[in-house]
C-alpha atoms as a PDB file:
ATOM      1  CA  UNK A   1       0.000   0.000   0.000  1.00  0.00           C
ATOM      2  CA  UNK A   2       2.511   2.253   0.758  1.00  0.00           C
ATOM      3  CA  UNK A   3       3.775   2.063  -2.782  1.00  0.00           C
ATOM      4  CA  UNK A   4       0.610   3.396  -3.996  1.00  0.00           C
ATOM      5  CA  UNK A   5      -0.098   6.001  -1.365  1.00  0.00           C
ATOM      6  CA  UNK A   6       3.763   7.778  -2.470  1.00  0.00           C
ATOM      7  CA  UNK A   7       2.395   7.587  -5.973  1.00  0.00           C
ATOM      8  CA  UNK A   8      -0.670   9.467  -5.047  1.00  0.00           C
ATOM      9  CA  UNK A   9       0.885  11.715  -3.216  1.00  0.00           C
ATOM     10  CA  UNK A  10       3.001  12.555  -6.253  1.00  0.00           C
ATOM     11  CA  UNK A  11      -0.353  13.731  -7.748  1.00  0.00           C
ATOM     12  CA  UNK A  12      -2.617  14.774  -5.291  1.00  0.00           C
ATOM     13  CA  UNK A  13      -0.088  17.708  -4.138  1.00  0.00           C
ATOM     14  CA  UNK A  14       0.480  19.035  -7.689  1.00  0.00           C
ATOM     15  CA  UNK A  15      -1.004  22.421  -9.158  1.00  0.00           C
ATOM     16  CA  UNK A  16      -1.149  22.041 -13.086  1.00  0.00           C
ATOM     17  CA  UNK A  17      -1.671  25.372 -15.667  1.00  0.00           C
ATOM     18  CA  UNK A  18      -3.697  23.644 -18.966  1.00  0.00           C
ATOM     19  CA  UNK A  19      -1.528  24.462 -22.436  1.00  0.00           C
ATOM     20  CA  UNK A  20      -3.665  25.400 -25.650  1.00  0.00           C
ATOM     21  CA  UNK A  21      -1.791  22.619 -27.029  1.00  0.00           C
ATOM     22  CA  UNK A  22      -2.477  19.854 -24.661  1.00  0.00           C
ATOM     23  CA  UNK A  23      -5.376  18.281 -23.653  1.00  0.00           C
ATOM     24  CA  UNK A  24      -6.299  18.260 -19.543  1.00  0.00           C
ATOM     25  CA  UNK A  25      -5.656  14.877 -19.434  1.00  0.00           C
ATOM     26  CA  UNK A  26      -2.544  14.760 -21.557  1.00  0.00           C
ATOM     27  CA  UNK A  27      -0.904  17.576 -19.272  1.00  0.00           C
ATOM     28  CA  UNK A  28      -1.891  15.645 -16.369  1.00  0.00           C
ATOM     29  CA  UNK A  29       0.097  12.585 -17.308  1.00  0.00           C
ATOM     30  CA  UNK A  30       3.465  14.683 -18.510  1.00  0.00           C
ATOM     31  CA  UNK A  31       3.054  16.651 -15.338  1.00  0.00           C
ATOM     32  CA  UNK A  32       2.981  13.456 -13.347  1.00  0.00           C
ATOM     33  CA  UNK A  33       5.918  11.901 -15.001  1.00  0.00           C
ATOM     34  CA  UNK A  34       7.981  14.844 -14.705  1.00  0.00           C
ATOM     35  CA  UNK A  35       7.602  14.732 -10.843  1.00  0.00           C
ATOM     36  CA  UNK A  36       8.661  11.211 -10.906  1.00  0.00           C
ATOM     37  CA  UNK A  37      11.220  12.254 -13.250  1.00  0.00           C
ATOM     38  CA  UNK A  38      12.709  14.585 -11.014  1.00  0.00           C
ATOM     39  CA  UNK A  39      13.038  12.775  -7.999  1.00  0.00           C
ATOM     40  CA  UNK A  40      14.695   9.654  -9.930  1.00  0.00           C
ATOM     41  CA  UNK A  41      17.780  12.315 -12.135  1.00  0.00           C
ATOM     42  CA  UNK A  42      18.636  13.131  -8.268  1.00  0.00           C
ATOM     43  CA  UNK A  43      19.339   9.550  -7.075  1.00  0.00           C
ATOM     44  CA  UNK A  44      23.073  10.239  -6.414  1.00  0.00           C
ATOM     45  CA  UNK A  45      22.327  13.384  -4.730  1.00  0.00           C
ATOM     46  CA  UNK A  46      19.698  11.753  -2.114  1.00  0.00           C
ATOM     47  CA  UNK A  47      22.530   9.077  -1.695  1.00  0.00           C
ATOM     48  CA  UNK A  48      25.602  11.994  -1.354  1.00  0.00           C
ATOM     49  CA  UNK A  49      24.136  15.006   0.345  1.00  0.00           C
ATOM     50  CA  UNK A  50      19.971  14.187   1.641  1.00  0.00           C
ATOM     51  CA  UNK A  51      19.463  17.447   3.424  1.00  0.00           C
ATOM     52  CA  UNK A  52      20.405  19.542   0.437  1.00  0.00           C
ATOM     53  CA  UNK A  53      18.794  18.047  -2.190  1.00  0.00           C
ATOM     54  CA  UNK A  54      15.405  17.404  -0.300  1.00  0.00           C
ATOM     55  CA  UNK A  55      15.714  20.970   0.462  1.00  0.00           C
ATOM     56  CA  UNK A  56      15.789  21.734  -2.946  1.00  0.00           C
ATOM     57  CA  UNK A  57      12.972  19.154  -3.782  1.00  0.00           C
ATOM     58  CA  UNK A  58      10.963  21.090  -1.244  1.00  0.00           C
ATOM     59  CA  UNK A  59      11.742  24.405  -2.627  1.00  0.00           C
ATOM     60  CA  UNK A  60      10.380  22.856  -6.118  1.00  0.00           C
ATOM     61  CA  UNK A  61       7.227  21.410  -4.758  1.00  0.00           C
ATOM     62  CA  UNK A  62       6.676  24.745  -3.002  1.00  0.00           C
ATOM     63  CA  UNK A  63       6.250  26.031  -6.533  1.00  0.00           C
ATOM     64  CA  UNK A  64       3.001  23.734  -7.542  1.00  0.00           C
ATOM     65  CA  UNK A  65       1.591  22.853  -4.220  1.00  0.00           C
ATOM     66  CA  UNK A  66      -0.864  24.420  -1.726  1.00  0.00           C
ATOM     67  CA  UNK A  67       0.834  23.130   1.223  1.00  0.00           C
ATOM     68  CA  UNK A  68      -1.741  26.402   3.171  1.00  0.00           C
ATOM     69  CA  UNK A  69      -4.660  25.016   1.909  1.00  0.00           C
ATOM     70  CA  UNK A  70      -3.652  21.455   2.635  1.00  0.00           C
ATOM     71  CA  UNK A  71      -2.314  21.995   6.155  1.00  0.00           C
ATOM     72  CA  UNK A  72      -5.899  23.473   6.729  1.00  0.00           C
ATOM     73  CA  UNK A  73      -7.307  20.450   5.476  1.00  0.00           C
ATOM     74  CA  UNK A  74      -5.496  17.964   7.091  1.00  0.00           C
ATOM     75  CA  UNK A  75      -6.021  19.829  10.267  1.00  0.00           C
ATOM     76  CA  UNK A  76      -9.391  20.043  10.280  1.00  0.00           C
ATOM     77  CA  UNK A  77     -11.499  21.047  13.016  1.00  0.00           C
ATOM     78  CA  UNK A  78      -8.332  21.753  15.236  1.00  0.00           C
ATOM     79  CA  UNK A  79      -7.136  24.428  12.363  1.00  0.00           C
ATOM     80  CA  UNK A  80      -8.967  27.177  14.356  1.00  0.00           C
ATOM     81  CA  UNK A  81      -8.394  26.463  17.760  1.00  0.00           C
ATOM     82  CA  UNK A  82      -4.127  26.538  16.900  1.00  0.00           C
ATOM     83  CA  UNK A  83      -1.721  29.945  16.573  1.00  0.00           C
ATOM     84  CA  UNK A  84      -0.638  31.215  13.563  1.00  0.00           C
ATOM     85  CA  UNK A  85       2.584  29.866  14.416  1.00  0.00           C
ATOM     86  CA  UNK A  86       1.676  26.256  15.333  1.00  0.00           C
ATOM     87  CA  UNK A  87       0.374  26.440  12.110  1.00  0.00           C
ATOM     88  CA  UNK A  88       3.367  27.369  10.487  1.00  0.00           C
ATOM     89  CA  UNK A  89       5.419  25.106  12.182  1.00  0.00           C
ATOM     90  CA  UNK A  90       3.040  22.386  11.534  1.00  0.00           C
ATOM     91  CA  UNK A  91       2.949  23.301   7.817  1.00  0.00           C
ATOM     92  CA  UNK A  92       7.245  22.873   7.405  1.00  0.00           C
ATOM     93  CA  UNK A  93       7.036  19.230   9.180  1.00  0.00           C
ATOM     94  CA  UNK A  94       3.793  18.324   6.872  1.00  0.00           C
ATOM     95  CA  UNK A  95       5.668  19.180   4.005  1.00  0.00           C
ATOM     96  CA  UNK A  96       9.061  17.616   4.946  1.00  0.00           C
ATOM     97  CA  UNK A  97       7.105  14.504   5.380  1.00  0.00           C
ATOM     98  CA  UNK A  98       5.867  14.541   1.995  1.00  0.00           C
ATOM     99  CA  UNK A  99       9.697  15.124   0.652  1.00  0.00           C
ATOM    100  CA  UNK A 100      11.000  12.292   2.539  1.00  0.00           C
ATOM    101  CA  UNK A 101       8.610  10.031   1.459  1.00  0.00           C
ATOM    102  CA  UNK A 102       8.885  10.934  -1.904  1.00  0.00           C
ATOM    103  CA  UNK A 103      12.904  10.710  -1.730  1.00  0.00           C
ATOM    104  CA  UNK A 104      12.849   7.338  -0.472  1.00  0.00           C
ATOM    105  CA  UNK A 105       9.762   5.385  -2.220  1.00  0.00           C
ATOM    106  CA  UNK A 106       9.612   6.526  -5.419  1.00  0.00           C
ATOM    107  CA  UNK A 107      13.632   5.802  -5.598  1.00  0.00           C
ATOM    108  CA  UNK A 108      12.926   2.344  -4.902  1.00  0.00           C
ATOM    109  CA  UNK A 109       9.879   2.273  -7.258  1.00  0.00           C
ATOM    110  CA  UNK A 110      10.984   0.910 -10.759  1.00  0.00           C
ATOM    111  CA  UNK A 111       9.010   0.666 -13.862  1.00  0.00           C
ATOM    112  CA  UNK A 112       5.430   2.343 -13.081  1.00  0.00           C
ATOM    113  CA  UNK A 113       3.364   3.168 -15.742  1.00  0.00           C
ATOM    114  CA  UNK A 114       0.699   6.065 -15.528  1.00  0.00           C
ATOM    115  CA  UNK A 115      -2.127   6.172 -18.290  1.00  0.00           C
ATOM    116  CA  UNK A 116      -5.296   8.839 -17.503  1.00  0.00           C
ATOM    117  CA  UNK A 117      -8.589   7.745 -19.070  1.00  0.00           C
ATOM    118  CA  UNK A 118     -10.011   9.911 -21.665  1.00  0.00           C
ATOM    119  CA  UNK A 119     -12.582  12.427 -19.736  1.00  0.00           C
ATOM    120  CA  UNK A 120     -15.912  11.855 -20.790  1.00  0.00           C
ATOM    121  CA  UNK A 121     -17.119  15.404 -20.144  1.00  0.00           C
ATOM    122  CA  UNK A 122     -15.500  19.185 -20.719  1.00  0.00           C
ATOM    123  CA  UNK A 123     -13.322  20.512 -18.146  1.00  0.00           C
ATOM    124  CA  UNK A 124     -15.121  23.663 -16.649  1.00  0.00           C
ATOM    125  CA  UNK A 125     -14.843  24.170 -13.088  1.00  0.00           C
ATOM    126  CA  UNK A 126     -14.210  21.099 -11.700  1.00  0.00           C
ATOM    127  CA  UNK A 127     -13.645  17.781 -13.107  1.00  0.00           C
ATOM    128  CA  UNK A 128     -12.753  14.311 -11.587  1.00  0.00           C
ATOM    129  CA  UNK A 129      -9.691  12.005 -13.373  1.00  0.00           C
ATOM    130  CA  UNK A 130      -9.264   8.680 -13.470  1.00  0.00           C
ATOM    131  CA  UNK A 131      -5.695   7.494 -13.686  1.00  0.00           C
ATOM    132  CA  UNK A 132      -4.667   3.609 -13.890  1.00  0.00           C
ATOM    133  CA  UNK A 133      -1.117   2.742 -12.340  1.00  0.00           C
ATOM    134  CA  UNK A 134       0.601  -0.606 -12.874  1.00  0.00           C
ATOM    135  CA  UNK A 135       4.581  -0.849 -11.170  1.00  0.00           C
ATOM    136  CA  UNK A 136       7.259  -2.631 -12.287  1.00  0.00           C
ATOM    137  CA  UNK A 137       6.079  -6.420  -9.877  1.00  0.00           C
ATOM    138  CA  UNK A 138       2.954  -6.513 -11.624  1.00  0.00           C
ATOM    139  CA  UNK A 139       0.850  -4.398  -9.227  1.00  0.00           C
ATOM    140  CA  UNK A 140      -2.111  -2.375 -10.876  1.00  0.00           C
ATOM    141  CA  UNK A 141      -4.282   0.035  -9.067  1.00  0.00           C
ATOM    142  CA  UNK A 142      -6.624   3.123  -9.681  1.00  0.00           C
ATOM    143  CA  UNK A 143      -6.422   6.523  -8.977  1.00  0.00           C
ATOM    144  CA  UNK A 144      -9.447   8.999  -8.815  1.00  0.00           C
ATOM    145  CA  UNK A 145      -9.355  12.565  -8.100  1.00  0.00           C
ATOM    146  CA  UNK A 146     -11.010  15.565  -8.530  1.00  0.00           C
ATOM    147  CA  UNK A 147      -9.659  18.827 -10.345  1.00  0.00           C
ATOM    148  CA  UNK A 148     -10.481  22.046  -9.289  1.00  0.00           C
ATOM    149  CA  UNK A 149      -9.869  24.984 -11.761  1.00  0.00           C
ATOM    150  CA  UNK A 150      -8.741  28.249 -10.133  1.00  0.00           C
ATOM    151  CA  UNK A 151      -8.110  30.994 -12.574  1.00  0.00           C
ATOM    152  CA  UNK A 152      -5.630  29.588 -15.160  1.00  0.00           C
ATOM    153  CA  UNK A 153      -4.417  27.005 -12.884  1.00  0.00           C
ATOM    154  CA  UNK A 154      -6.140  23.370 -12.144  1.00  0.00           C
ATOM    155  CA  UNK A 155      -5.066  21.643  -9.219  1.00  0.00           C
ATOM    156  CA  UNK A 156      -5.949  18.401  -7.261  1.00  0.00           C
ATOM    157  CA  UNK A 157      -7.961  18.735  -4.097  1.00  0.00           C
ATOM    158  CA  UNK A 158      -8.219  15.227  -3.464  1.00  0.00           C
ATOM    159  CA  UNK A 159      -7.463  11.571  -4.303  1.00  0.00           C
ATOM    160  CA  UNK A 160      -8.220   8.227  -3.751  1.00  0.00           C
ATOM    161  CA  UNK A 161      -6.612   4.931  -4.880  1.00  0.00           C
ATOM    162  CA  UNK A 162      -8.528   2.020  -4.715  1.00  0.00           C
ATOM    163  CA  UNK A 163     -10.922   2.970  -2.484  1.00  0.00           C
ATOM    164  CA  UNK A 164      -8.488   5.026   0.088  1.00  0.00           C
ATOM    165  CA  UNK A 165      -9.164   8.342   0.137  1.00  0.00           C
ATOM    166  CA  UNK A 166      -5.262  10.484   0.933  1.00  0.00           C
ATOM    167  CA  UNK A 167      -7.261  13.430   2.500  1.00  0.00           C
ATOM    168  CA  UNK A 168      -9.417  11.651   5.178  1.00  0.00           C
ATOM    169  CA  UNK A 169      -6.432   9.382   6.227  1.00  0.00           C
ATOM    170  CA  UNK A 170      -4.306  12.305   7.205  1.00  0.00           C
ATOM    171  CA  UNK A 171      -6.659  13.918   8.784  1.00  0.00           C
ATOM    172  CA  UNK A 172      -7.876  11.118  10.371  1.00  0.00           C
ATOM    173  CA  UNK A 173      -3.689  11.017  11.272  1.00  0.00           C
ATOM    174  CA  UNK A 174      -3.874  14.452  12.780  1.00  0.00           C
ATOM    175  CA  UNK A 175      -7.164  13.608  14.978  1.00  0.00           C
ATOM    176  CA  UNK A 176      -5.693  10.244  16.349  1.00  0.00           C
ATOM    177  CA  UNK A 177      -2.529  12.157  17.415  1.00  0.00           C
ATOM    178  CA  UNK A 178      -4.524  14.704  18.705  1.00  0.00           C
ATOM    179  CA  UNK A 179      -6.011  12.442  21.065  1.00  0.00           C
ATOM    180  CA  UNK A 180      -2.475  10.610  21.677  1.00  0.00           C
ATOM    181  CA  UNK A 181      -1.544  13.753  22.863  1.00  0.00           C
ATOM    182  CA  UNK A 182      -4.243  15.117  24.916  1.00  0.00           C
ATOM    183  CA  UNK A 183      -5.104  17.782  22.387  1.00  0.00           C
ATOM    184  CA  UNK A 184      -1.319  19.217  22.505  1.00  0.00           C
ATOM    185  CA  UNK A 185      -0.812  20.798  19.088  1.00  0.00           C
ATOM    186  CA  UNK A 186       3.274  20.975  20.011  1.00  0.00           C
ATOM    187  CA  UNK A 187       3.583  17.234  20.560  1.00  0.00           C
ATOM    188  CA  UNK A 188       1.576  16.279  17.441  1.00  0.00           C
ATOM    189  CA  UNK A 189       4.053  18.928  15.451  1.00  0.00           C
ATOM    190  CA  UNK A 190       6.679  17.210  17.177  1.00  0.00           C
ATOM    191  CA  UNK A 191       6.192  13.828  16.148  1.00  0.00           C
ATOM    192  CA  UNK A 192       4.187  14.316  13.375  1.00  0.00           C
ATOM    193  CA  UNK A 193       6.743  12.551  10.810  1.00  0.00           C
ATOM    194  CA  UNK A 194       7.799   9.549  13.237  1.00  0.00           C
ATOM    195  CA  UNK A 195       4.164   8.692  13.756  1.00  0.00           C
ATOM    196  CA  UNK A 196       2.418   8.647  10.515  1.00  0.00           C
ATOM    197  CA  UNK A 197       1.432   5.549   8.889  1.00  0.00           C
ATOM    198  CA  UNK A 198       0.293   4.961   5.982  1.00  0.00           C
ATOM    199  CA  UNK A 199       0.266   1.388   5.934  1.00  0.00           C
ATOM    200  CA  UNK A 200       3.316  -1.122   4.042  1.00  0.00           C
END
């Protein structure tokens, strides 16, 4: 599961602008493989010198994701009740999360192909993808998410693969720590990246 849930994550984070010349779908899938792409023409540097080159994988994802909106999200109820700078803080260890688990799954991911189904409707608004996934061992799985569009820009508000949905289980994450942690925001900040699971 894991495997799939890095692979998601890959998507469900990005922020895509539509060319004339390319059709939703078709950007989708380039956009996807460039991510992947990324990640895999810095293998040495992951190996050689982590800190820097996740830093600079963060820096790049900073670029196409809404790690504000998503923070929020994942938060939840509890995104209120918290400072401005517990959010902040809890914001820079959401997103390191994300780059570490990108830099160390999809490195050991080899093979994965990524086709998006043809969308049976015109993209105006909003718009939900479908997205089939098969790795390198055989393993095949489906990915469904919903587009919003926002000015020139579409981006992915949610996901699920095979019947998982990314958004409810990390907020469902950030509740269960919440109550690990007798509502301390701090402690869930604190361990936020030793403590989430998303399953093997």
């Amino acid at each position: 599961m894991q495997k799939q849930v890095v692979l998601t994550i890959s998507l469900l984070f990005s922020v895509f602008s539509q060319s004339q010349a390319q059709t939703l779908e078709t950007y989708v899938e380039t956009t996807s493989q460039e991510i992947l792409g990324f990640i895999r023409s810095h293998e040495t540097e992951f190996s050689k010198n982590p800190i820097v080159t996740k830093q600079a994988l963060a820096m790049r994802l900073e670029k196409i994701v809404d790690f504000e909106r998503i923070t929020r999200g994942v938060m939840g109820k509890f995104y209120l009740g918290v400072s401005e700078d517990q959010k902040r803080l809890f914001k820079v260890e959401f997103r390191q999360s994300v780059v570490d688990l990108f830099a160390v799954t999809i490195l050991a991911i080899k093979g994965e192909s990524l086709m998006v189904r043809p969308l049976n409707e015109v993209p105006s608004g909003k718009v939900s993808i479908v997205m089939d996934v098969q790795t390198e061992d055989g393993q095949k799985f489906e990915l469904a998410y919903s587009m919003l569009e926002k000015g020139d820009n579409w981006y992915v508000g949610n996901m699920i693969v095979n019947g998982l949905n990314l958004g409810l289980v990390y907020r469902n994450q950030f509740k269960a720590q919440m109550k690990q942690y007798g509502n301390d925001v701090n402690k869930v900040i604190e361990h936020w990246e030793s403590d989430i699971n998303l399953g093997d």
